[in-house]
N, C-alpha and C. Protein backbone atom coordinates (compact mmCIF):
# COMPACT_ATOMS: atom_id res chain seq x y z
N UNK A 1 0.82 -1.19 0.00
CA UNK A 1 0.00 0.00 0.00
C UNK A 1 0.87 1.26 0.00
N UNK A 2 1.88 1.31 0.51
CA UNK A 2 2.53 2.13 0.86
C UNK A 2 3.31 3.13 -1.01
N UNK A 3 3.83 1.67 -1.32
CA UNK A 3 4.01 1.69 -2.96
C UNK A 3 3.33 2.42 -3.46
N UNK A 4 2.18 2.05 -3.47
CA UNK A 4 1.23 3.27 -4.12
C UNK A 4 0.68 4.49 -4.13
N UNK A 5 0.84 4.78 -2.61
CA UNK A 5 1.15 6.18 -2.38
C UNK A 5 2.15 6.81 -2.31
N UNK A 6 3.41 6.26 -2.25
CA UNK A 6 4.25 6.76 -2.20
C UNK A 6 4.75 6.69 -4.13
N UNK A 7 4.23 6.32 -5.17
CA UNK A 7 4.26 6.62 -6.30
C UNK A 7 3.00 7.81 -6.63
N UNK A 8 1.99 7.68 -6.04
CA UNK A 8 1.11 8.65 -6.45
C UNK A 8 1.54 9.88 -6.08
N UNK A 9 2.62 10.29 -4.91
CA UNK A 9 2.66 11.20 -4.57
C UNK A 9 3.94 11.96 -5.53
N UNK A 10 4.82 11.10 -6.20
CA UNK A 10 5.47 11.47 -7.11
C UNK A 10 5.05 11.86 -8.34
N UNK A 11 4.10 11.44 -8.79
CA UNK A 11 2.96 11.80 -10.07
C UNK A 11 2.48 13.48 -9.91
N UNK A 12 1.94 13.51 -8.88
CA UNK A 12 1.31 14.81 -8.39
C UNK A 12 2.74 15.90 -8.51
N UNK A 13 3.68 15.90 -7.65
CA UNK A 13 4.64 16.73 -7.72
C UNK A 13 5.40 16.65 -9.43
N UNK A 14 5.39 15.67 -9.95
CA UNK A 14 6.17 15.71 -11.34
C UNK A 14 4.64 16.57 -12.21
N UNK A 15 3.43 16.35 -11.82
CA UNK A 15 2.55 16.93 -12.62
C UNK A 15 2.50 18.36 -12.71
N UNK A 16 2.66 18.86 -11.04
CA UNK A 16 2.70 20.13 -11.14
C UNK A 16 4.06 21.12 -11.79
N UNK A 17 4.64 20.01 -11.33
CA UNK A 17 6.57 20.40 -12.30
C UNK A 17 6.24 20.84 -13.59
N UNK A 18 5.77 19.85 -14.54
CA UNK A 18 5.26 19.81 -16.17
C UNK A 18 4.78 20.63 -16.16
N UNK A 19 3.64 21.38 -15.14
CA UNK A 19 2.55 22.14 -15.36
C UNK A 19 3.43 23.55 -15.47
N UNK A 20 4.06 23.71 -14.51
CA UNK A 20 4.74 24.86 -14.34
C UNK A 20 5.55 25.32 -15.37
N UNK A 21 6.14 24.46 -15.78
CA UNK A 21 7.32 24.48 -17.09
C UNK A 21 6.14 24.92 -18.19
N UNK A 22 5.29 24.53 -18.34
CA UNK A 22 4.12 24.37 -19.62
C UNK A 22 3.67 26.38 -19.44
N UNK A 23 3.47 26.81 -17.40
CA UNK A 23 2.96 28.03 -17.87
C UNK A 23 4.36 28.94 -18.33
N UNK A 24 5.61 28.47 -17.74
CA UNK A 24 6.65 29.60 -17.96
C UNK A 24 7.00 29.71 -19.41
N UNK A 25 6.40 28.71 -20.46
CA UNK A 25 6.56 28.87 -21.75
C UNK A 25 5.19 29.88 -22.01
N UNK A 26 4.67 29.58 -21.30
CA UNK A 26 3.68 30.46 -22.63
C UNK A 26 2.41 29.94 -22.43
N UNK A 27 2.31 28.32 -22.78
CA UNK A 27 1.26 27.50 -23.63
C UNK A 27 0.18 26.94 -22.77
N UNK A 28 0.12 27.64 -21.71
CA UNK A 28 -1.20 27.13 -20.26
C UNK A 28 -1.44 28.55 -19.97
N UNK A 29 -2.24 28.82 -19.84
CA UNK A 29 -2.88 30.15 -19.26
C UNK A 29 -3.00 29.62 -17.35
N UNK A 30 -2.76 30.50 -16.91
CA UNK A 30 -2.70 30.75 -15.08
C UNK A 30 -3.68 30.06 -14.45
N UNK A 31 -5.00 30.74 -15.16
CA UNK A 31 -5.99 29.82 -14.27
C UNK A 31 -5.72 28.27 -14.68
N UNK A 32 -5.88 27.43 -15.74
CA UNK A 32 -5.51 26.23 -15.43
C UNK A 32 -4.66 25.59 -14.63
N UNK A 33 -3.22 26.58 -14.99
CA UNK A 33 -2.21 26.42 -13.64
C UNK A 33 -2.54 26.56 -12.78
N UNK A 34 -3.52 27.24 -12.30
CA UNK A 34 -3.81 27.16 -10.23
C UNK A 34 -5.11 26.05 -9.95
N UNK A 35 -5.84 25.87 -11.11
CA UNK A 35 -6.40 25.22 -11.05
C UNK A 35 -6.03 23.53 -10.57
N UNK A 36 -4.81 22.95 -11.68
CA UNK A 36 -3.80 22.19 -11.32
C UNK A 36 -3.55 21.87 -9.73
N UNK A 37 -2.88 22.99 -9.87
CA UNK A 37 -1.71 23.23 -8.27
C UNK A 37 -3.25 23.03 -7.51
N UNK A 38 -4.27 23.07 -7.47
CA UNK A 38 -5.51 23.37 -5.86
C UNK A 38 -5.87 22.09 -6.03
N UNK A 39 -6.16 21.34 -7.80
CA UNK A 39 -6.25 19.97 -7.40
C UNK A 39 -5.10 18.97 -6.76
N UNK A 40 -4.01 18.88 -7.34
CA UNK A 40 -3.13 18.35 -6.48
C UNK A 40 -2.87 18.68 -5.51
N UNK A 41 -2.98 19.82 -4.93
CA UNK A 41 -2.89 20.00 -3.43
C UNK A 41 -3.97 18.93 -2.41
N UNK A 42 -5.19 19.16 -2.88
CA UNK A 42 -6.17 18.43 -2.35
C UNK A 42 -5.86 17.01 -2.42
N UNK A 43 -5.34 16.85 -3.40
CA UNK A 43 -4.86 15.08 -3.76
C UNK A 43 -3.64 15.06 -2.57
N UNK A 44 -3.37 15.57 -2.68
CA UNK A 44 -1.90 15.38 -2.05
C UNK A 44 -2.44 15.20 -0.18
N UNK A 45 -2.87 16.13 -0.09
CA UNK A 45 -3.63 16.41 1.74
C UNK A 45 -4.53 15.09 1.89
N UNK A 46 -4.81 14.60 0.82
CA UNK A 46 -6.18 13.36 1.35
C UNK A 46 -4.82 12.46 1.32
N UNK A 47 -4.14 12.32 0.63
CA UNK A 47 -2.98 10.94 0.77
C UNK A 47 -2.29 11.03 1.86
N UNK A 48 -2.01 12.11 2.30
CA UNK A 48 -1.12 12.57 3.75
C UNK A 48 -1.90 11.99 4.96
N UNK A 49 -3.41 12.41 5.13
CA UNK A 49 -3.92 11.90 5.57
C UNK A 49 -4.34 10.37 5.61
N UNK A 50 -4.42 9.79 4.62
CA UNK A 50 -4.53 8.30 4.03
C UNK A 50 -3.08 7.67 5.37
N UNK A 51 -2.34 8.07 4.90
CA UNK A 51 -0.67 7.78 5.33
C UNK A 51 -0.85 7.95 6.96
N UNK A 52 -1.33 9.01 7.10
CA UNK A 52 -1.77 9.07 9.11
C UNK A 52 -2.50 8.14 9.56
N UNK A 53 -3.01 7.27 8.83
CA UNK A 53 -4.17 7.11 9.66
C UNK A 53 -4.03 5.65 10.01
């Protein structure tokens, strides 16, 4: 179990990486970018929690 969160949580941070790189070019407009970053945040806080419990 652990495997899998501890890969999901690498997905999320490499997603928002891509994402970021994607707005400093140009080719994502902001709001999708924060949009991004608030869903993985939320993803990220329920797995943290998952991991506490």
């Amino acid at each position: 179990m652990l495997y899998i969160q501890m890969t999901t949580i690498i997905a999320m941070i490499l997603t928002v990486f891509f994402s970021y790189d994607e707005y400093k070019k140009g080719t994502m407009k902001l709001r999708n970018f924060k949009t991004i970053c608030v869903c993985e945040g939320i993803a990220l806080l329920g797995l943290i929690c998952l991991i506490l419990t």
